[in-house]
Protein backbone atom coordinates (compact mmCIF):
# COMPACT_ATOMS: atom_id res chain seq x y z
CA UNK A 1 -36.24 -5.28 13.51
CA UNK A 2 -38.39 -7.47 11.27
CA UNK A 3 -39.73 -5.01 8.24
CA UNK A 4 -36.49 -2.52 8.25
CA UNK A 5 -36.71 -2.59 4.38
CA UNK A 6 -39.29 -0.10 4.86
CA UNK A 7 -36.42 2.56 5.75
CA UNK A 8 -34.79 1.39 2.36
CA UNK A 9 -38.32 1.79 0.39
CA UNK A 10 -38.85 5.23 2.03
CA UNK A 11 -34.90 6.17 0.97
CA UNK A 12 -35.91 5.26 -2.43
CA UNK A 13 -39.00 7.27 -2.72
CA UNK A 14 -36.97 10.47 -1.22
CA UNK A 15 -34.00 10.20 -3.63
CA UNK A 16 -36.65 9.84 -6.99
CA UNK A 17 -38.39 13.04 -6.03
CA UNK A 18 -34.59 14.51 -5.72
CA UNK A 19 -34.23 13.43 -8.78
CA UNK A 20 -37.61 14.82 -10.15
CA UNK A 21 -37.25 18.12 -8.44
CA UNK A 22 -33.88 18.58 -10.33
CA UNK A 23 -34.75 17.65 -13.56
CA UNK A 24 -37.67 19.90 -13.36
CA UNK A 25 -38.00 23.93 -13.20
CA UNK A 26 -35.38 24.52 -10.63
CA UNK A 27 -35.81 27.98 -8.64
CA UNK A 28 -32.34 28.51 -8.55
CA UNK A 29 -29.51 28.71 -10.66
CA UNK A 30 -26.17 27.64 -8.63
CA UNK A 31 -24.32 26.97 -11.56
CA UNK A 32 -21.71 28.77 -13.37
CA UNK A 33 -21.01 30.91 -9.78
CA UNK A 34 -18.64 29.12 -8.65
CA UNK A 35 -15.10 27.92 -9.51
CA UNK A 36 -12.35 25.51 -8.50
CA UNK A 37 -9.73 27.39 -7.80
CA UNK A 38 -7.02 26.62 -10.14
CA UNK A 39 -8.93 27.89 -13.20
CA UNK A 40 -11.52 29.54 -11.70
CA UNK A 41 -10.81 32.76 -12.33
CA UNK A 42 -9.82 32.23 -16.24
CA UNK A 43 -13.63 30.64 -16.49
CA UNK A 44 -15.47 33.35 -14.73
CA UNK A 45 -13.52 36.23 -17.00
CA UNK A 46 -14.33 33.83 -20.14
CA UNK A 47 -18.30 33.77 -18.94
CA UNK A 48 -17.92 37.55 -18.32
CA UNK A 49 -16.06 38.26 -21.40
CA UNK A 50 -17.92 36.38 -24.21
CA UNK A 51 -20.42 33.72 -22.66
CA UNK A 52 -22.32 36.52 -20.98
CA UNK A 53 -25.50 36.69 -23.12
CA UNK A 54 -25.80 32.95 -22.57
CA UNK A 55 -25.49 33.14 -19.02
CA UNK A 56 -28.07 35.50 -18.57
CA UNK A 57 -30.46 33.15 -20.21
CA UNK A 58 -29.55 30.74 -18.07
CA UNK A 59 -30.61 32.63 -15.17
CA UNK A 60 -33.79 33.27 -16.63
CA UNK A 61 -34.74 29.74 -16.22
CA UNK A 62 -37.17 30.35 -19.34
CA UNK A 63 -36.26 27.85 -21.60
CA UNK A 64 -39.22 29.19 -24.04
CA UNK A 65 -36.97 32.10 -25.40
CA UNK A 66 -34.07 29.53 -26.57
CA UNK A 67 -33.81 26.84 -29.18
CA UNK A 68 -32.63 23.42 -28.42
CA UNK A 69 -29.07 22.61 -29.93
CA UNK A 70 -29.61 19.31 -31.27
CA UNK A 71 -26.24 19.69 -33.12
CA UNK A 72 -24.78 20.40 -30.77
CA UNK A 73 -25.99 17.79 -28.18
CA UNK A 74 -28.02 19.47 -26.41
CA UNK A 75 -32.05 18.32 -25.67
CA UNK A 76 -34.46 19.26 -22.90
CA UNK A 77 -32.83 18.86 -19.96
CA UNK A 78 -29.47 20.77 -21.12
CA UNK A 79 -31.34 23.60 -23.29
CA UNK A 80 -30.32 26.56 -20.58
CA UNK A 81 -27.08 25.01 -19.97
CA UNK A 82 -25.52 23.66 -23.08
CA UNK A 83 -24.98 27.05 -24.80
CA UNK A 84 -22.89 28.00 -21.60
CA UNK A 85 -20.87 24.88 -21.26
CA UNK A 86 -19.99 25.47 -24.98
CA UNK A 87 -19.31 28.99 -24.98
CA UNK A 88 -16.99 28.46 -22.07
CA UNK A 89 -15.45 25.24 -23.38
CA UNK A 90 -14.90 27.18 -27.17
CA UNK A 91 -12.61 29.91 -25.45
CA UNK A 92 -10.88 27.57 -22.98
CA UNK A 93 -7.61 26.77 -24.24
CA UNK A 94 -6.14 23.51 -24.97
CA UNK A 95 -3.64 23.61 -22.28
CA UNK A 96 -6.47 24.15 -19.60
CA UNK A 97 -8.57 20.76 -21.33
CA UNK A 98 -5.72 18.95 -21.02
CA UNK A 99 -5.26 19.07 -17.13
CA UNK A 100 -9.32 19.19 -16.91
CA UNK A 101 -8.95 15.55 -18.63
CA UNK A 102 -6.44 14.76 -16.58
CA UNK A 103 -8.77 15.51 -13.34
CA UNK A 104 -11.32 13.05 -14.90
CA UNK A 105 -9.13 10.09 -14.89
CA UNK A 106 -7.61 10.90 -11.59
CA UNK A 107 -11.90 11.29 -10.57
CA UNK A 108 -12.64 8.56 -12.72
CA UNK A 109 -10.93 6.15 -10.76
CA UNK A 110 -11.69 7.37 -7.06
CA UNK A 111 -14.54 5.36 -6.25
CA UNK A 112 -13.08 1.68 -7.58
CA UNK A 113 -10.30 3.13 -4.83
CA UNK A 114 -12.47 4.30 -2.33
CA UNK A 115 -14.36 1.30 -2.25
CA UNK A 116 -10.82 -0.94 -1.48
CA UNK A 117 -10.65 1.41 1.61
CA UNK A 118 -14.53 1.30 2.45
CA UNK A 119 -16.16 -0.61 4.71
CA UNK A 120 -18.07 -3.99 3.17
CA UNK A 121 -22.27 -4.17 3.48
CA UNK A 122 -21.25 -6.99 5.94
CA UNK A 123 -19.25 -5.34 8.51
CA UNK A 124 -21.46 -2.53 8.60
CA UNK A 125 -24.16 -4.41 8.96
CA UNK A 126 -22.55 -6.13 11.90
CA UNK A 127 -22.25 -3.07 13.86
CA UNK A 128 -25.84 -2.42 13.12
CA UNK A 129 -27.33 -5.58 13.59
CA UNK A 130 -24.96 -7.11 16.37
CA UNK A 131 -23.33 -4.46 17.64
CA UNK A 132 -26.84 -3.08 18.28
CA UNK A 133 -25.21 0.78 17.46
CA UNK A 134 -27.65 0.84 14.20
CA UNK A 135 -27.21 4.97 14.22
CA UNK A 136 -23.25 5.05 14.09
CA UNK A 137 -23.52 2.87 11.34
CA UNK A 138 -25.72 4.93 9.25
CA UNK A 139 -23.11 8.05 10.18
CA UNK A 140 -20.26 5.70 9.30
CA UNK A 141 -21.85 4.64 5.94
CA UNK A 142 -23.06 7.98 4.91
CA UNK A 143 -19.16 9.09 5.65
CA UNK A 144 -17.64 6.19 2.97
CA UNK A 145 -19.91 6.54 0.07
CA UNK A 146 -17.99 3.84 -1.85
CA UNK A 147 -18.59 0.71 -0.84
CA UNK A 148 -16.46 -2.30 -0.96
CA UNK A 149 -17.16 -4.88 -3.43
CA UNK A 150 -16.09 -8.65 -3.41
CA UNK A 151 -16.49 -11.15 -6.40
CA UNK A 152 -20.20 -11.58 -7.71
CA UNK A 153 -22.14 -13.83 -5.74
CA UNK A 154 -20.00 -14.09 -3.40
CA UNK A 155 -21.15 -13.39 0.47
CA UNK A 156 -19.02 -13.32 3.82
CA UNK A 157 -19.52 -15.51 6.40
CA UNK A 158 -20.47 -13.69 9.59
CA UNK A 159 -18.95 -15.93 11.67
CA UNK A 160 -15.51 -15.27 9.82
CA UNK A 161 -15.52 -11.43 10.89
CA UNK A 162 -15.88 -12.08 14.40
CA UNK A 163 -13.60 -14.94 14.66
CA UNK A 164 -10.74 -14.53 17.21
CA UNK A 165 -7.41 -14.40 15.84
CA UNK A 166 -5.38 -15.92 19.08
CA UNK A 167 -2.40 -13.75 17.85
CA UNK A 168 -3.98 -10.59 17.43
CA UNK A 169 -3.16 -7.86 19.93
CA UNK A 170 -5.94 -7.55 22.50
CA UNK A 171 -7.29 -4.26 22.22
CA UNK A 172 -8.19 -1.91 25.69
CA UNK A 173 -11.46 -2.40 26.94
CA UNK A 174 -13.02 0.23 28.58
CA UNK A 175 -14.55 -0.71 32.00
CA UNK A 176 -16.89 1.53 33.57
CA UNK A 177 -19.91 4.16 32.12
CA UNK A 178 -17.59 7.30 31.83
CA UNK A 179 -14.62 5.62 30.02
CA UNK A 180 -17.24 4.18 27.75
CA UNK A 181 -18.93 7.64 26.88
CA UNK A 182 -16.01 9.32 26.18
CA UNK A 183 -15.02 6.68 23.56
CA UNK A 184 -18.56 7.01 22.28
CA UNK A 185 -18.20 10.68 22.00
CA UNK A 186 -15.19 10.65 20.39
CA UNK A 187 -16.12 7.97 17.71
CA UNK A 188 -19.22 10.01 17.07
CA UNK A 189 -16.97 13.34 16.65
CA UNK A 190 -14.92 11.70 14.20
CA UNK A 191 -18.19 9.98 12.24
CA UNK A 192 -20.12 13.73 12.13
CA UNK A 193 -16.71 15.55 10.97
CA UNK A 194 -15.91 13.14 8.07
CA UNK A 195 -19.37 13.32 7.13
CA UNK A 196 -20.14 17.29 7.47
CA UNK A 197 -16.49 17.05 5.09
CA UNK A 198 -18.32 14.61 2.77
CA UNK A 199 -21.40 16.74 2.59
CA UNK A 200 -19.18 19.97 1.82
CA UNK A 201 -17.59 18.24 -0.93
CA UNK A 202 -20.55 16.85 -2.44
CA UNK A 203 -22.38 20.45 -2.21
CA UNK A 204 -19.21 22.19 -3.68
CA UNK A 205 -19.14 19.64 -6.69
CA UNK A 206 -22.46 19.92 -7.37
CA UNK A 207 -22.38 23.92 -7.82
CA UNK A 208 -18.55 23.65 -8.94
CA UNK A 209 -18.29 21.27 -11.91
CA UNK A 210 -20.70 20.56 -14.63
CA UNK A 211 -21.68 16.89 -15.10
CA UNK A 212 -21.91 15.59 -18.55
CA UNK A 213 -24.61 13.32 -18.46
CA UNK A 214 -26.57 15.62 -15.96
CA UNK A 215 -25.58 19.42 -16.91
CA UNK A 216 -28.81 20.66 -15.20
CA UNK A 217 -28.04 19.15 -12.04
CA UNK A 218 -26.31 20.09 -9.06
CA UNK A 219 -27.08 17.10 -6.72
CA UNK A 220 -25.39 14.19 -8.92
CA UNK A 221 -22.78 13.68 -6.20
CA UNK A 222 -25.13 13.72 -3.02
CA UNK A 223 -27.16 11.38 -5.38
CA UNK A 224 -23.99 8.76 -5.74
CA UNK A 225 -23.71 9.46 -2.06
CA UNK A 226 -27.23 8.20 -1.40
CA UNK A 227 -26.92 5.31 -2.93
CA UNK A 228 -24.09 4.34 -0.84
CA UNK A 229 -26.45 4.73 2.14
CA UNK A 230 -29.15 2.56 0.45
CA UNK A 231 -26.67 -0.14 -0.66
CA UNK A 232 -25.50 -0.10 3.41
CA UNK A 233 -29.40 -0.37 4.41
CA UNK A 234 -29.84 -3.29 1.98
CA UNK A 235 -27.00 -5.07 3.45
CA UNK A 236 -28.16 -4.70 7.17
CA UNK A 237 -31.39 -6.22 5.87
CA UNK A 238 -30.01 -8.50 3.93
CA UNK A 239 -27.59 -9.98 7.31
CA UNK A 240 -30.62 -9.73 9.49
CA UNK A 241 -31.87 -12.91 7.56
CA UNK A 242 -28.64 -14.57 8.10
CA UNK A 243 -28.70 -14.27 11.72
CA UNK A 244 -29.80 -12.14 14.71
CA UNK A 245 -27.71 -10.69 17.46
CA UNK A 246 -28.63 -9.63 20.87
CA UNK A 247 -26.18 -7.24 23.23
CA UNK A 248 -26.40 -6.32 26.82
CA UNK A 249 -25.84 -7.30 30.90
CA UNK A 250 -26.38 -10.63 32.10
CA UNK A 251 -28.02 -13.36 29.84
CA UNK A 252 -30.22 -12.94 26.92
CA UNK A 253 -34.02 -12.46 27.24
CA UNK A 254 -36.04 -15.67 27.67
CA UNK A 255 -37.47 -14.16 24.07
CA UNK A 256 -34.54 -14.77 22.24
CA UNK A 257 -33.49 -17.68 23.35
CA UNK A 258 -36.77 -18.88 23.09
CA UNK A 259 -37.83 -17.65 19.42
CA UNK A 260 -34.64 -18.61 17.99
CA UNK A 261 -34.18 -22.54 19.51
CA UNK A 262 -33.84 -25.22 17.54
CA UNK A 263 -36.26 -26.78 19.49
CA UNK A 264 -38.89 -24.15 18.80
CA UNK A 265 -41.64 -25.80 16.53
CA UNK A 266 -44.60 -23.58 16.84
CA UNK A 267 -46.12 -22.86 13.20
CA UNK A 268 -44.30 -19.70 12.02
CA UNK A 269 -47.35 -16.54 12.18
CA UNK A 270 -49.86 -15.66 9.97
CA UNK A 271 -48.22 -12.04 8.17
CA UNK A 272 -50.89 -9.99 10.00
CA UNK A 273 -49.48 -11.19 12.73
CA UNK A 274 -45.76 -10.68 12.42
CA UNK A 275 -46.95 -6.98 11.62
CA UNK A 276 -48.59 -6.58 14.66
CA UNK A 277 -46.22 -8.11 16.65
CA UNK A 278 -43.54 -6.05 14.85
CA UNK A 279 -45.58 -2.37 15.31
CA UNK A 280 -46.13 -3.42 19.13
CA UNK A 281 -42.04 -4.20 19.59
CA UNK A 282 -41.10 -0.80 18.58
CA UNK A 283 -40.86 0.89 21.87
CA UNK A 284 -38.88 -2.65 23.14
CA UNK A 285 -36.55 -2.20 20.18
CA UNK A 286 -35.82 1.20 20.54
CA UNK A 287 -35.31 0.86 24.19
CA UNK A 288 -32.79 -1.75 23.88
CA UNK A 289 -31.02 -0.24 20.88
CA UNK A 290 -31.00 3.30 23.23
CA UNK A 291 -28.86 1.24 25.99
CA UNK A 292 -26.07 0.54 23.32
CA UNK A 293 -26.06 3.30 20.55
CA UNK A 294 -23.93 4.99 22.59
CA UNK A 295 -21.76 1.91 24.17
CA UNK A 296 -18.50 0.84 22.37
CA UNK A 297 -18.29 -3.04 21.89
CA UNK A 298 -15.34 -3.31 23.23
CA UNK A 299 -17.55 -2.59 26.69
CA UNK A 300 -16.70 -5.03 29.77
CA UNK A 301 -20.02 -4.60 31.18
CA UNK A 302 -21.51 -6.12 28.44
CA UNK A 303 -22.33 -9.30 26.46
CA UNK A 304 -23.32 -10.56 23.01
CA UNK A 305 -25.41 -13.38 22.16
CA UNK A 306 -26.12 -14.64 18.07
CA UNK A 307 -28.06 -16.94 16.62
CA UNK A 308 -27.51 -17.81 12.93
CA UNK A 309 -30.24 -18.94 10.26
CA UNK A 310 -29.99 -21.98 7.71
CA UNK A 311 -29.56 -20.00 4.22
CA UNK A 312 -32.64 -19.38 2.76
CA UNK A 313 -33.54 -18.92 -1.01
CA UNK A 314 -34.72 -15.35 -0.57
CA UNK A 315 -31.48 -14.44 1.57
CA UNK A 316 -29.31 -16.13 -1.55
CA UNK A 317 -31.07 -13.98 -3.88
CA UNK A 318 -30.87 -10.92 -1.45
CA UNK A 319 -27.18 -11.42 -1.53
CA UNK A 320 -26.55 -11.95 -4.89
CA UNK A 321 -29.05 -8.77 -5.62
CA UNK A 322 -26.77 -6.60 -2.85
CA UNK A 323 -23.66 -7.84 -4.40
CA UNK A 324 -24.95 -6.51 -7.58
CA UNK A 325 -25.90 -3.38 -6.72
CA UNK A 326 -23.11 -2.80 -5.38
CA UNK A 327 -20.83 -3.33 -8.25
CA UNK A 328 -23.41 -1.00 -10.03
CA UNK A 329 -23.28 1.67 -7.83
CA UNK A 330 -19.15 2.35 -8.37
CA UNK A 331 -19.89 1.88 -11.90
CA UNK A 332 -21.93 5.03 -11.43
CA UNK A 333 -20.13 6.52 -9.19
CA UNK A 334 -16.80 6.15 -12.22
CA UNK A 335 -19.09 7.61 -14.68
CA UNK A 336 -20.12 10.63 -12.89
CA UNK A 337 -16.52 11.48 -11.51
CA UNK A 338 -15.21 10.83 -14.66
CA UNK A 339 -17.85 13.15 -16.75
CA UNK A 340 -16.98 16.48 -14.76
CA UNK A 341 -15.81 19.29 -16.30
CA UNK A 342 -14.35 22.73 -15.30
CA UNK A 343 -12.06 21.21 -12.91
CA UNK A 344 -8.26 21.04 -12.73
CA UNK A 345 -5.80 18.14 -11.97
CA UNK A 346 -5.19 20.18 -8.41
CA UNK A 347 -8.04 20.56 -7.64
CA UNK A 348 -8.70 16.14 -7.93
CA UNK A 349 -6.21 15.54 -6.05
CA UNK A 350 -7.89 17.77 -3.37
CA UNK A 351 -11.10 16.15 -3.95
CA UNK A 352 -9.88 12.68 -3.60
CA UNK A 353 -7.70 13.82 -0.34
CA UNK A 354 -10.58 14.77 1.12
CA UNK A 355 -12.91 11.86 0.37
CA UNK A 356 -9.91 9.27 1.41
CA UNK A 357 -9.67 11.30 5.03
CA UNK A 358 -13.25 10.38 5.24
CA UNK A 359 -13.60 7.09 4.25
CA UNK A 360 -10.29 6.49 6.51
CA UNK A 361 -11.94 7.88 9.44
CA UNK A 362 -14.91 5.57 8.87
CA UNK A 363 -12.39 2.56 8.58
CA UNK A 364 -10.71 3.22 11.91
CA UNK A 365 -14.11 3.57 14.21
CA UNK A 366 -15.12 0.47 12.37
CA UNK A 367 -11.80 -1.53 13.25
CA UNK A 368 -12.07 -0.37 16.42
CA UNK A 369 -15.75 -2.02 16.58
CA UNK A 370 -15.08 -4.86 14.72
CA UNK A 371 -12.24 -6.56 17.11
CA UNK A 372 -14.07 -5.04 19.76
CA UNK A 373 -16.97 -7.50 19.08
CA UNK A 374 -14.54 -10.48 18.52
CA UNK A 375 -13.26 -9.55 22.49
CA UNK A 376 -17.55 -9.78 23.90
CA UNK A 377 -18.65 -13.07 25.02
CA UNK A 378 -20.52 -14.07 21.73
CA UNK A 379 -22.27 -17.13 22.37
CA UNK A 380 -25.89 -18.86 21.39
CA UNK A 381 -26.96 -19.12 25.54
CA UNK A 382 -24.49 -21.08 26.45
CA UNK A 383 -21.59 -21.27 28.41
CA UNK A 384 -18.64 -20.17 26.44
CA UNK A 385 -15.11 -19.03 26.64
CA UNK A 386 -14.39 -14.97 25.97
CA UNK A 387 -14.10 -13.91 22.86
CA UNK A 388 -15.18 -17.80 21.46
CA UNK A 389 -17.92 -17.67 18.60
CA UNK A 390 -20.74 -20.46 19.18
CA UNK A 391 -23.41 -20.35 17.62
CA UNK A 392 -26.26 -22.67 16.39
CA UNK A 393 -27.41 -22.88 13.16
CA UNK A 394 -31.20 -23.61 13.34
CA UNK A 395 -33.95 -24.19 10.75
CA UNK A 396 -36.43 -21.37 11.76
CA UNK A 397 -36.92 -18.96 9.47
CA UNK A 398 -35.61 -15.42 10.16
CA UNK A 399 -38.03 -12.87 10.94
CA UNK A 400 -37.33 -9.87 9.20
């Protein structure tokens, strides 16, 4: 796919009118409904005890009829909500703040160990790109939001994911259509059940807890979420200029053997051109990617073929960018766990069960792609041994 950072520009453009749509007159008010359940019901008596008047205007939505508590830290965006949180917060006793600070630290620090479980922006972008199964990988990264983060700057080398380890335990192989389906099926049962559990827990945080930063909003999570997805679609793009991969029966397209030769010196096309060409291989690509969505790597029947690119300048700034972004994006994800309120130490430890089952599940269909592409023949058109990496590095530029 040569333009795919079109799905990440189109990503972007969805999650900033989230953003917009929250921040502005939103129909409904979610908030303050519903509890956590360790202090859940102390809260709602509180709210229905002395915080009532204030809750009422909050379900108004007419932030005309009440003054903005500048004192108190309130401003625009917090005017309906702010008198609530502190009504709530002024008859909450110090006991109950206590294990409610507790809960943010344990929060605090779930994404920086989330992301040590996570998969990488490179091995997800393997399955994607090589593994040509580009729509499990979007479950799969959309099921870890937290994504694992090396040293700045610092990118992995392909080649060293999908080298063979001699001693490692050869893994079962499934020969024929049927064994390979119901491997699919399962692998896709486990992807949509940790996320449908991610999207649960996002939803019930968002209506649940109170963010600090963002007391208006109920979507800070799924936002945090998002941007896991994003930084996953960056990295995909970002590998697809460091090589290209090619998976099926029998040997590799005359194509790709072709475009990708060292010995190809034809004058790379004009950019009208390369769009062109790109809008008229759409129906190719998604033919080919249909044939393997749905077939494990670890397939008999078929073979893998890569060609890897000379660094470039852009894909050394891409990288560095990603690897930035990605540090970033558990900073944010530390600052919004550890800024919610009305929640109980219990109740974290819940939360964070939940979210490690998920990014768990994620891990194991991923290691069971992973060595599953080390066992293909992976090879540049020529003969080679299974399960032996060769691959050419040429001076063409990649397409993307």
């Amino acid at each position: 796919m040569r333009y795919p950072g079109r799905i990440a520009i189109f990503s972007l453009l969805f999650l900033t009118s989230l953003v917009n749509a929250d921040h502005g007159s939103y129909p409904y008010a979610n908030q303050f409904r519903y509890w956590y359940p360790q202090s859940g019901t102390i809260f709602e008596q509180i709210k229905n005890d002395h915080c009532f008047d204030k809750y009422f205007t909050y379900l108004s939505r007419n932030q005309s009829i009440v003054n903005i508590d500048i004192i108190g830290g309130g401003d625009k965006y917090s005017v309906l909500t702010q008198p609530v949180i502190d009504c709530i917060l002024n008859h909450t006793s110090d006991y109950i703040k206590n294990g409610m600070t507790s809960a943010q630290v344990l929060l605090g620090i779930m994404p920086t160990a989330l992301a040590l479980l996570g998969p990488s922006t490179v091995e997800m972008s393997m399955l994607a790109n090589v593994a040509r199964r580009p729509l499990l990988a979007l479950t799969l990264s959309a099921e870890s939001p937290s994504v694992y983060f090396s040293r700045a700057f610092e990118y992995s080398e392909p080649h060293k994911i999908l080298a063979l380890h001699k001693l490692r335990m050869r893994q079962w192989r499934p020969p024929n259509l049927s064994s390979e389906l119901l491997i699919s099926g399962a692998e896709y049962a486990i992807a949509v059940g940790a996320l449908a559990n991610i999207a649960v827990i996002n939803w019930q945080l968002g209506v649940g807890t109170i963010c600090a930063f963002w007391t208006d909003g109920i979507f800070a999570p799924t936002l945090w979420a998002c941007l896991g997805i994003i930084v996953h679609i960056l990295g995909t793009v970002v590998l697809r200029m460091r090589l290209c991969g090619w998976r099926g029966r029998g040997e590799a397209p005359g194509a790709f053997i072709k475009e990708f030769s060292p010995d190809n010196t034809r004058p790379p096309p004009s950019r009208a051109t390369r769009i062109w060409e790109w809008i008229q291989g759409i129906p190719t690509r998604l033919s080919g990617i249909a044939k393997t969505e749905f077939i494990p790597s670890a397939a008999e029947r078929f073979d893998m073929r890569i060609k890897e690119f000379v660094e470039s300048k852009l894909f050394l700034f891409s990288a560095w960018a990603l690897s930035m972004f990605t540090i970033f994006h558990v900073i944010f994800g530390t600052l919004l766990f550890a800024s919610t309120t009305f929640i109980g130490t219990l109740d974290a430890l819940v939360i964070i069960g939940r979210y490690t089952a998920s990014a768990a599940a994620c891990r194991i269909v991923l290691m069971y792609e992973l060595p599953g592409l080390q066992d293909s023949d992976l090879s540049d058109g020529m003969q080679g041994k299974r399960g032996d990496l060769v691959t050419v590095r040429t001076h063409v530029t990649a397409p993307i």
